[in-house]
C-alpha atoms as a PDB file:
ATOM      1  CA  UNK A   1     -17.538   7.529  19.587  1.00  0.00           C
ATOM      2  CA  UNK A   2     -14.351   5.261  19.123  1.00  0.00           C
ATOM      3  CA  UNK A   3     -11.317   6.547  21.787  1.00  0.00           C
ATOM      4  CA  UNK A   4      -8.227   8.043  19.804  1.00  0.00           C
ATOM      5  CA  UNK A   5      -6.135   5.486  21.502  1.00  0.00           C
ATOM      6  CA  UNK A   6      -8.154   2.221  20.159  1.00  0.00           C
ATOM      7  CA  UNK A   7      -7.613   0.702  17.218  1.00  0.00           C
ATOM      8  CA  UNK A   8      -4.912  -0.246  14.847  1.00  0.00           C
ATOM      9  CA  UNK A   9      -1.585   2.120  14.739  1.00  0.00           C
ATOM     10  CA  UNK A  10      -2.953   3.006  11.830  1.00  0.00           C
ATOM     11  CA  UNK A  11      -6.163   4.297  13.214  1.00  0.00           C
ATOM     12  CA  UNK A  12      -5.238   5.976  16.301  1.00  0.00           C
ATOM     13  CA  UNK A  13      -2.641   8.067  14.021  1.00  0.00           C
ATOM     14  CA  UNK A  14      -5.207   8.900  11.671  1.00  0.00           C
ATOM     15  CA  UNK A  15      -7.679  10.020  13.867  1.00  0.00           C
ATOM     16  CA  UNK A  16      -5.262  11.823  16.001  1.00  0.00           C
ATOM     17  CA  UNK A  17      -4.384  13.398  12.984  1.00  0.00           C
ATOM     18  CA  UNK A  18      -7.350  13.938  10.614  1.00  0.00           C
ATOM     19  CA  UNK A  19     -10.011  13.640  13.073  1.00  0.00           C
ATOM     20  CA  UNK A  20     -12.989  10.772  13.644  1.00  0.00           C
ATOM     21  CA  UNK A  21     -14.120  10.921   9.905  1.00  0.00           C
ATOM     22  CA  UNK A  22     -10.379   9.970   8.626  1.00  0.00           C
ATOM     23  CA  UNK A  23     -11.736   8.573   5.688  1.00  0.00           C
ATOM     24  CA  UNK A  24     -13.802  10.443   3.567  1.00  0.00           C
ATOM     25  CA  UNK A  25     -11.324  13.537   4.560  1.00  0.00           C
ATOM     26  CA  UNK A  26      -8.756  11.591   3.423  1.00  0.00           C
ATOM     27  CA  UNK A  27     -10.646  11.024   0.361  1.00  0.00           C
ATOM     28  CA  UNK A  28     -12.137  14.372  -0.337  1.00  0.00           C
ATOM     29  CA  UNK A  29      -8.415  15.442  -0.138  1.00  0.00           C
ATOM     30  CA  UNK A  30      -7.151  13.398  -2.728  1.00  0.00           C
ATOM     31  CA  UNK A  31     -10.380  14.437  -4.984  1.00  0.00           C
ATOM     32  CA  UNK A  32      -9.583  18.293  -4.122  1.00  0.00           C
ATOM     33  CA  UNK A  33      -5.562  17.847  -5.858  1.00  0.00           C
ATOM     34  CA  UNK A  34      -7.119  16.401  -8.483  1.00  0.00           C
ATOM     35  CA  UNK A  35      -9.610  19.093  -9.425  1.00  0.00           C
ATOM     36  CA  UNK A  36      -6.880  21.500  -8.764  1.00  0.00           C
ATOM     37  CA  UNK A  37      -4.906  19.629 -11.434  1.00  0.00           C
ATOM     38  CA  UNK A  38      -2.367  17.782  -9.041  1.00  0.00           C
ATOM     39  CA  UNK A  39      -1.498  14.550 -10.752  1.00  0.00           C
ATOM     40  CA  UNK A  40      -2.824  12.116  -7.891  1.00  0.00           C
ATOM     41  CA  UNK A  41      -1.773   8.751  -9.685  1.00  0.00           C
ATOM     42  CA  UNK A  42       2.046   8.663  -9.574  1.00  0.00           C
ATOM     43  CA  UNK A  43       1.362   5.185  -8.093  1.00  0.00           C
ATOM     44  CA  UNK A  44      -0.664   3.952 -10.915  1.00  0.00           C
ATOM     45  CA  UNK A  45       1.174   5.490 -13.362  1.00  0.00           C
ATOM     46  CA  UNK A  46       4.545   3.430 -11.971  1.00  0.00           C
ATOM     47  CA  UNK A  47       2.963   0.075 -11.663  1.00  0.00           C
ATOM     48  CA  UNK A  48       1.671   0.466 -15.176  1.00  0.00           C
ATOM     49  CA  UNK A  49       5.514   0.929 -16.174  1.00  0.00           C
ATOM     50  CA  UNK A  50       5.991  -2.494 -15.324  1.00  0.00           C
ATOM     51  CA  UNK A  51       3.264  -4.927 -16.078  1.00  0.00           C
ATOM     52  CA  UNK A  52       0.568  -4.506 -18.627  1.00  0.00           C
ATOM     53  CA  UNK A  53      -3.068  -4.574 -18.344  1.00  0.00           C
ATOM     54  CA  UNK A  54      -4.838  -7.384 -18.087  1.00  0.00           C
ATOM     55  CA  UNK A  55      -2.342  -8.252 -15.278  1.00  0.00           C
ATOM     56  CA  UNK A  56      -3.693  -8.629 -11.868  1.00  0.00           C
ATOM     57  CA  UNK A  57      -3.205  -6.603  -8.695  1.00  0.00           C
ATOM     58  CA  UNK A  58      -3.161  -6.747  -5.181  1.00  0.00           C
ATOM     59  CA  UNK A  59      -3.832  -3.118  -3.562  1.00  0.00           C
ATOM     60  CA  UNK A  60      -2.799  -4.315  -0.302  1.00  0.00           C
ATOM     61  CA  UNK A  61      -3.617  -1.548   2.051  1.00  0.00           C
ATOM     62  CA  UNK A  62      -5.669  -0.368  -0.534  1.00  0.00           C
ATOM     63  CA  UNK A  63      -7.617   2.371   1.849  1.00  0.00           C
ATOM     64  CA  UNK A  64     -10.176   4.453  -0.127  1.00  0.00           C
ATOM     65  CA  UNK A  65      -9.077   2.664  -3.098  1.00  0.00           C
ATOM     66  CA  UNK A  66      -7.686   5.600  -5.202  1.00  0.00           C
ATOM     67  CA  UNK A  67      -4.743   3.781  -6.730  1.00  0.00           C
ATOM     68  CA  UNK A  68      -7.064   0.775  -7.305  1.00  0.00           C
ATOM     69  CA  UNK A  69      -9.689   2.670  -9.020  1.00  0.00           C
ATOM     70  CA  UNK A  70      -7.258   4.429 -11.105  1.00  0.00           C
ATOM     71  CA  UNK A  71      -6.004   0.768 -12.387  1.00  0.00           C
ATOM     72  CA  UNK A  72      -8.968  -0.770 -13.104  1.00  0.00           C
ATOM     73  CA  UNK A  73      -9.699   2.005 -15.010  1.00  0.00           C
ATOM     74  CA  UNK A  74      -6.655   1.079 -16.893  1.00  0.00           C
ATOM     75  CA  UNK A  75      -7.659  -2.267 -17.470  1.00  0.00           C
ATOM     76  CA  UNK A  76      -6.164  -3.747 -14.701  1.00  0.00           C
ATOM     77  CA  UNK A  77      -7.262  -7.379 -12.783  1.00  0.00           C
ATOM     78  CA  UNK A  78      -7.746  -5.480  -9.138  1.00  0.00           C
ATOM     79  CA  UNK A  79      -8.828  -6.593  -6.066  1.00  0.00           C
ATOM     80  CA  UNK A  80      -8.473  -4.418  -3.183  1.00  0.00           C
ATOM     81  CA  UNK A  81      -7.920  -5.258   0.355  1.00  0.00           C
ATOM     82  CA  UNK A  82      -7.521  -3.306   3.815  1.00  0.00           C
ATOM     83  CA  UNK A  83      -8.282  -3.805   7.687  1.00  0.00           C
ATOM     84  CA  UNK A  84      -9.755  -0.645   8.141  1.00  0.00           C
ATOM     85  CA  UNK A  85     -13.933  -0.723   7.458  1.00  0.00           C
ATOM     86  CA  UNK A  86     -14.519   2.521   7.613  1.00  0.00           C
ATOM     87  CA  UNK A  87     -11.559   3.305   4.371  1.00  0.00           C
ATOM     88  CA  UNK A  88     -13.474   0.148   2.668  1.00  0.00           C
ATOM     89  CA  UNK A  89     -16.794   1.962   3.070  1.00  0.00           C
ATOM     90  CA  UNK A  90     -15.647   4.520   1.299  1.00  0.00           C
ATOM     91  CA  UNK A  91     -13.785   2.741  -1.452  1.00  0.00           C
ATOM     92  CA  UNK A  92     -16.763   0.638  -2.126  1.00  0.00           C
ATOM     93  CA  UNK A  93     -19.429   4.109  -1.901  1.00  0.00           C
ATOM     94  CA  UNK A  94     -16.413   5.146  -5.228  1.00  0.00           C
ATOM     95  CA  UNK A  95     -16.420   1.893  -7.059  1.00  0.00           C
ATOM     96  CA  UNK A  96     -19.374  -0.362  -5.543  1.00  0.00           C
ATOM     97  CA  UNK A  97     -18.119  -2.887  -8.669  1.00  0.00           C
ATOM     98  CA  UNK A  98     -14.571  -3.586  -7.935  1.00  0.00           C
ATOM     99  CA  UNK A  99     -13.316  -6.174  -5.258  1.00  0.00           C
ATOM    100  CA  UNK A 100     -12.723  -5.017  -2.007  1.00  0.00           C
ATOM    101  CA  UNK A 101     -11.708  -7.449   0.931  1.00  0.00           C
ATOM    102  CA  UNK A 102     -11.719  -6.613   4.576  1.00  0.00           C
ATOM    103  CA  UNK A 103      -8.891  -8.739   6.122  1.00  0.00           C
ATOM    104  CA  UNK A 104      -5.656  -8.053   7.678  1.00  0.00           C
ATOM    105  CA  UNK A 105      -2.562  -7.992   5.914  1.00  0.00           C
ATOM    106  CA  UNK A 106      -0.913 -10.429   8.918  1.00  0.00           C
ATOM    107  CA  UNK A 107      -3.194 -13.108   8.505  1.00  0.00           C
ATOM    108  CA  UNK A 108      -4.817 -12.728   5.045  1.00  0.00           C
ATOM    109  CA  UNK A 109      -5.783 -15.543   2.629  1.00  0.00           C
ATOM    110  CA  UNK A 110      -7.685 -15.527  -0.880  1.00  0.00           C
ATOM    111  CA  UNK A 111      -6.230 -18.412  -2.595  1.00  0.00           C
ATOM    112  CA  UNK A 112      -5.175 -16.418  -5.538  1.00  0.00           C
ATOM    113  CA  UNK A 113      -1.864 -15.261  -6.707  1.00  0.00           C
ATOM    114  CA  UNK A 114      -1.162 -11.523  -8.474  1.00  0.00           C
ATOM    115  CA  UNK A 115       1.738 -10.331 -11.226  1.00  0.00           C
ATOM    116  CA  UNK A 116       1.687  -7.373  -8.812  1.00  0.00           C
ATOM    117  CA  UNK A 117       1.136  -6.840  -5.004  1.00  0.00           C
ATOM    118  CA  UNK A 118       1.695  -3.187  -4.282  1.00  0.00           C
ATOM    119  CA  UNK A 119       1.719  -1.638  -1.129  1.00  0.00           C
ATOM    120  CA  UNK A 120       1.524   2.052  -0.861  1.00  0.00           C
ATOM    121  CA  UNK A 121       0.861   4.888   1.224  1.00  0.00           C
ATOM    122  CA  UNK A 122       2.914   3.921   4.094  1.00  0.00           C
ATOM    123  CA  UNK A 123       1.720   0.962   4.567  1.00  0.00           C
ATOM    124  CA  UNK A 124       4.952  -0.987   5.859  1.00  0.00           C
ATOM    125  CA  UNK A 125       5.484   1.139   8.402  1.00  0.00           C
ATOM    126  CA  UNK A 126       1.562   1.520   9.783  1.00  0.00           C
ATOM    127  CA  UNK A 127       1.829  -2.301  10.432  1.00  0.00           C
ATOM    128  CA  UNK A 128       1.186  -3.342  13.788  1.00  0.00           C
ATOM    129  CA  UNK A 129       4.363  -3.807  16.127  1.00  0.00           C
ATOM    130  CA  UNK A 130       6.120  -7.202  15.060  1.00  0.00           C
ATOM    131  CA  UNK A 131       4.046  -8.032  12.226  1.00  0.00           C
ATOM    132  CA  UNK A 132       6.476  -7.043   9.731  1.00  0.00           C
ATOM    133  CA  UNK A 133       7.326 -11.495   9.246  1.00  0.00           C
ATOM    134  CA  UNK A 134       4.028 -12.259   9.124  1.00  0.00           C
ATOM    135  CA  UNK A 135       3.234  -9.792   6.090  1.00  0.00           C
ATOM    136  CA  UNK A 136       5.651 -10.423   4.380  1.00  0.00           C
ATOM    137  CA  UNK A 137       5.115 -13.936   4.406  1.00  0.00           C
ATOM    138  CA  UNK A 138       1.353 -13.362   3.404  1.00  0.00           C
ATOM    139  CA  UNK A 139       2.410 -10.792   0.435  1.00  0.00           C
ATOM    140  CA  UNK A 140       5.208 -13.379  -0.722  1.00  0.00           C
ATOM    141  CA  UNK A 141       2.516 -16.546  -1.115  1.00  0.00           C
ATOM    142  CA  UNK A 142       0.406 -14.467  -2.808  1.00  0.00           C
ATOM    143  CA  UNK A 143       2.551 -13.476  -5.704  1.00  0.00           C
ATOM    144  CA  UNK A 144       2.985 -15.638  -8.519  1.00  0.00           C
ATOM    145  CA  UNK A 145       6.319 -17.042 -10.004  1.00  0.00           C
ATOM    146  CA  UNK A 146       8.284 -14.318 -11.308  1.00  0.00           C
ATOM    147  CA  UNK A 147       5.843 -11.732 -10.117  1.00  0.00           C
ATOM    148  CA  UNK A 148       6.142  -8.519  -8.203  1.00  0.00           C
ATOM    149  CA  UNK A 149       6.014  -7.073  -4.743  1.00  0.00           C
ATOM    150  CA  UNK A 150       6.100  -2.919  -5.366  1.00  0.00           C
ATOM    151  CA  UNK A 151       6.232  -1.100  -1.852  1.00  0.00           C
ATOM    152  CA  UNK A 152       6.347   2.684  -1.100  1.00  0.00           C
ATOM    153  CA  UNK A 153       7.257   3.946   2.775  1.00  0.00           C
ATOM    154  CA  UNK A 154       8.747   6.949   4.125  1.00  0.00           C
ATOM    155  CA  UNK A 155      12.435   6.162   5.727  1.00  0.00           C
ATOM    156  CA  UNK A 156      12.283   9.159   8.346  1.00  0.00           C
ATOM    157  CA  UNK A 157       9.728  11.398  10.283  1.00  0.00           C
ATOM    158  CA  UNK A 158       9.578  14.059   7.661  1.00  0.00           C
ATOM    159  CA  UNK A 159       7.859  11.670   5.152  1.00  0.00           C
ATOM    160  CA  UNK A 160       5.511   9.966   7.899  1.00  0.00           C
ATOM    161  CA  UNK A 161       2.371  10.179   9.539  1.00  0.00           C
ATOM    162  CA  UNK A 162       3.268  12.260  12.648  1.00  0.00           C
ATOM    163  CA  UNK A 163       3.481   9.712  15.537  1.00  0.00           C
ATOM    164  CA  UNK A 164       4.449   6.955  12.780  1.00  0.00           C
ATOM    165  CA  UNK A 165       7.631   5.134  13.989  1.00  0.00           C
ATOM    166  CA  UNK A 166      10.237   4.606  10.988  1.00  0.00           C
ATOM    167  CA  UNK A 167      10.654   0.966   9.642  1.00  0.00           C
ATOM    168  CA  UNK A 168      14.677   1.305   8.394  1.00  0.00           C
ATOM    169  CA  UNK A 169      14.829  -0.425   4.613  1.00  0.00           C
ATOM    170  CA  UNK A 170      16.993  -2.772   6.344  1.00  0.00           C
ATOM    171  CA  UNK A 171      14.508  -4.214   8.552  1.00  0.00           C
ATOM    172  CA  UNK A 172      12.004  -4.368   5.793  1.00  0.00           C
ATOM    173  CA  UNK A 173      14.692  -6.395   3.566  1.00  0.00           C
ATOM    174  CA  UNK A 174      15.523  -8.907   6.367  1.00  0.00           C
ATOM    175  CA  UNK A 175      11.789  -9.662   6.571  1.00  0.00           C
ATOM    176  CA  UNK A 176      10.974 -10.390   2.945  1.00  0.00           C
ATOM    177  CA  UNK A 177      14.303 -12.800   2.024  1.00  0.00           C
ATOM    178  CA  UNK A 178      12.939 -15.740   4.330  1.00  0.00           C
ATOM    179  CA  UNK A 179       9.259 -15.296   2.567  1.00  0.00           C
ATOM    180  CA  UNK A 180      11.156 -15.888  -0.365  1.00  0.00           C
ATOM    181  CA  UNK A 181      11.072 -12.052  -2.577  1.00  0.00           C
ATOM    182  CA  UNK A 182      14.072 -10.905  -3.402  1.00  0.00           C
ATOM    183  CA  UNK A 183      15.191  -7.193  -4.075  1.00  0.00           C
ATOM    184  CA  UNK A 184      14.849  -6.387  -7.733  1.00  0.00           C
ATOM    185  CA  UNK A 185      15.240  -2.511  -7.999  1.00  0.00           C
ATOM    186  CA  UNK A 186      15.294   0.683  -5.265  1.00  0.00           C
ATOM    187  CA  UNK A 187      13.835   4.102  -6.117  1.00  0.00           C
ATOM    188  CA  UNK A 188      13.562   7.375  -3.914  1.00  0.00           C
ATOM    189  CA  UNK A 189       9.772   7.934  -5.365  1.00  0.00           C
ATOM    190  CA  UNK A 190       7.003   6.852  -7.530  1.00  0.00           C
ATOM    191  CA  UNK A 191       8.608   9.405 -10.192  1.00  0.00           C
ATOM    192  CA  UNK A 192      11.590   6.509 -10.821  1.00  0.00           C
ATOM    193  CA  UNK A 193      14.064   8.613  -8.809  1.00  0.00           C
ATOM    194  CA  UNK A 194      17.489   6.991  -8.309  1.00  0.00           C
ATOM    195  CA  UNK A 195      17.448   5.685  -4.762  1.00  0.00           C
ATOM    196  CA  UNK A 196      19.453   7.799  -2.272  1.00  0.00           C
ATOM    197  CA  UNK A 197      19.251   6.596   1.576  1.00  0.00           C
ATOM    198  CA  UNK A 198      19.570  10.218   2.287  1.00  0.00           C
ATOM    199  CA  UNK A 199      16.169  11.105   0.469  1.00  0.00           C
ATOM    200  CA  UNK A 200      13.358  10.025   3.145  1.00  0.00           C
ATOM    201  CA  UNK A 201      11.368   7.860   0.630  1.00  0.00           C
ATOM    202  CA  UNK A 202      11.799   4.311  -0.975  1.00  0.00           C
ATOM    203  CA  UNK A 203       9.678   2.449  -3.374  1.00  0.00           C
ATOM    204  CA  UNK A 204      11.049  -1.404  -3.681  1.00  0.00           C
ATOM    205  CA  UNK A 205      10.434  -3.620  -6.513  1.00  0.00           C
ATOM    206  CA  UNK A 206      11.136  -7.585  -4.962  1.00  0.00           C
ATOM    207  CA  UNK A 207      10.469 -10.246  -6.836  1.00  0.00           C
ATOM    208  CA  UNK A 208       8.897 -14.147  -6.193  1.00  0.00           C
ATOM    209  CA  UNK A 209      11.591 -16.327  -8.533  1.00  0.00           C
ATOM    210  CA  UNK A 210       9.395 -19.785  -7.859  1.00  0.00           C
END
């Protein structure tokens, strides 16, 4: 059995959290709200506000692959990508057709480019200490010319993973100008909320001008 403390910060949170098999209760989670009749694609649902299908899509940090299911469904382009085998497992057990990648957001390359790269679920601030460059850089070369980088990340401990350090908007900013995104539009949810810094949430629209 895999110690609590190995792993990416993802991974020790989760399992600290959730327990060893993270991922499917993740997953059977998500599939409980929806048979209770909790809307479960607010994600979806806002990317689809802003591109049309057939446009493609990068579900970085794509996990079980809930938000990626749920746009290929919609006639999205999706591939979806994640360091975490075990949340791939079960994405691929849900929609053995799609694309799933194993690679980490750091270092990964598919020599494609998207309309969209979306990054949800906390995913900016679950990156590994001092990676924050690095991703950002990765994210930026794979979005093409007047595409979109959509993020959504809790901005304090009441809308994080408990144990999950906050990543302020400001650092997040600083790190995509030099990969070349700039900030396009702020909200304080997936809902379209104005922004408030005061609210806990953001979800950031930057965009790849060449």
């Amino acid at each position: 059995m895999t110690a609590p403390d190995e792993g990416t910060r993802w991974q020790r949170i989760a399992r600290r959290t959730v327990g060893e098999d993270y991922a499917r209760t993740y997953a059977e989670r998500f599939r409980a709200m929806a048979g209770r009749g909790e809307d479960v694609h607010g994600e979806a649902t806002f990317l689809a506000g802003l591109v049309e299908p057939p446009a493609s899509v990068l579900d970085a940090g794509c996990g079980t692959g809930r938000i990626a299911v749920r746009l290929a469904e919609r006639g999205f382009d999706v591939v979806g990508l994640d360091v975490d085998a075990a949340m791939l497992e079960v994405a691929r057990d849900e929609a053995p057709d799609l694309d799933w990648r194993h690679a980490d957001l750091a270092s990964f390359d598919l020599g494609r480019r998207f309309d969209v790269v979306l990054l949800a679920g906390n995913i900016v601030p679950l990156l590994e200490p001092g990676t924050l460059p690095a991703v950002a850089e990765r994210l930026a070369a794979h979005v093409a010319p007047g595409g979109r980088v959509v993020c959504g990340f809790g901005l304090d401990a009441a809308h994080l993973p408990a144990g999950c350090p906050v990543t302020p908007l400001a650092d997040f900013e600083a790190a995509i100008r030099p990969a070349g995104l700039e900030p396009a539009a702020r909200w304080s949810g997936w809902d379209r909320s104005s922004f408030e810094e005061t609210g806990g949430y953001v979800v950031t629209e930057d965009r790849r001008s060449s």
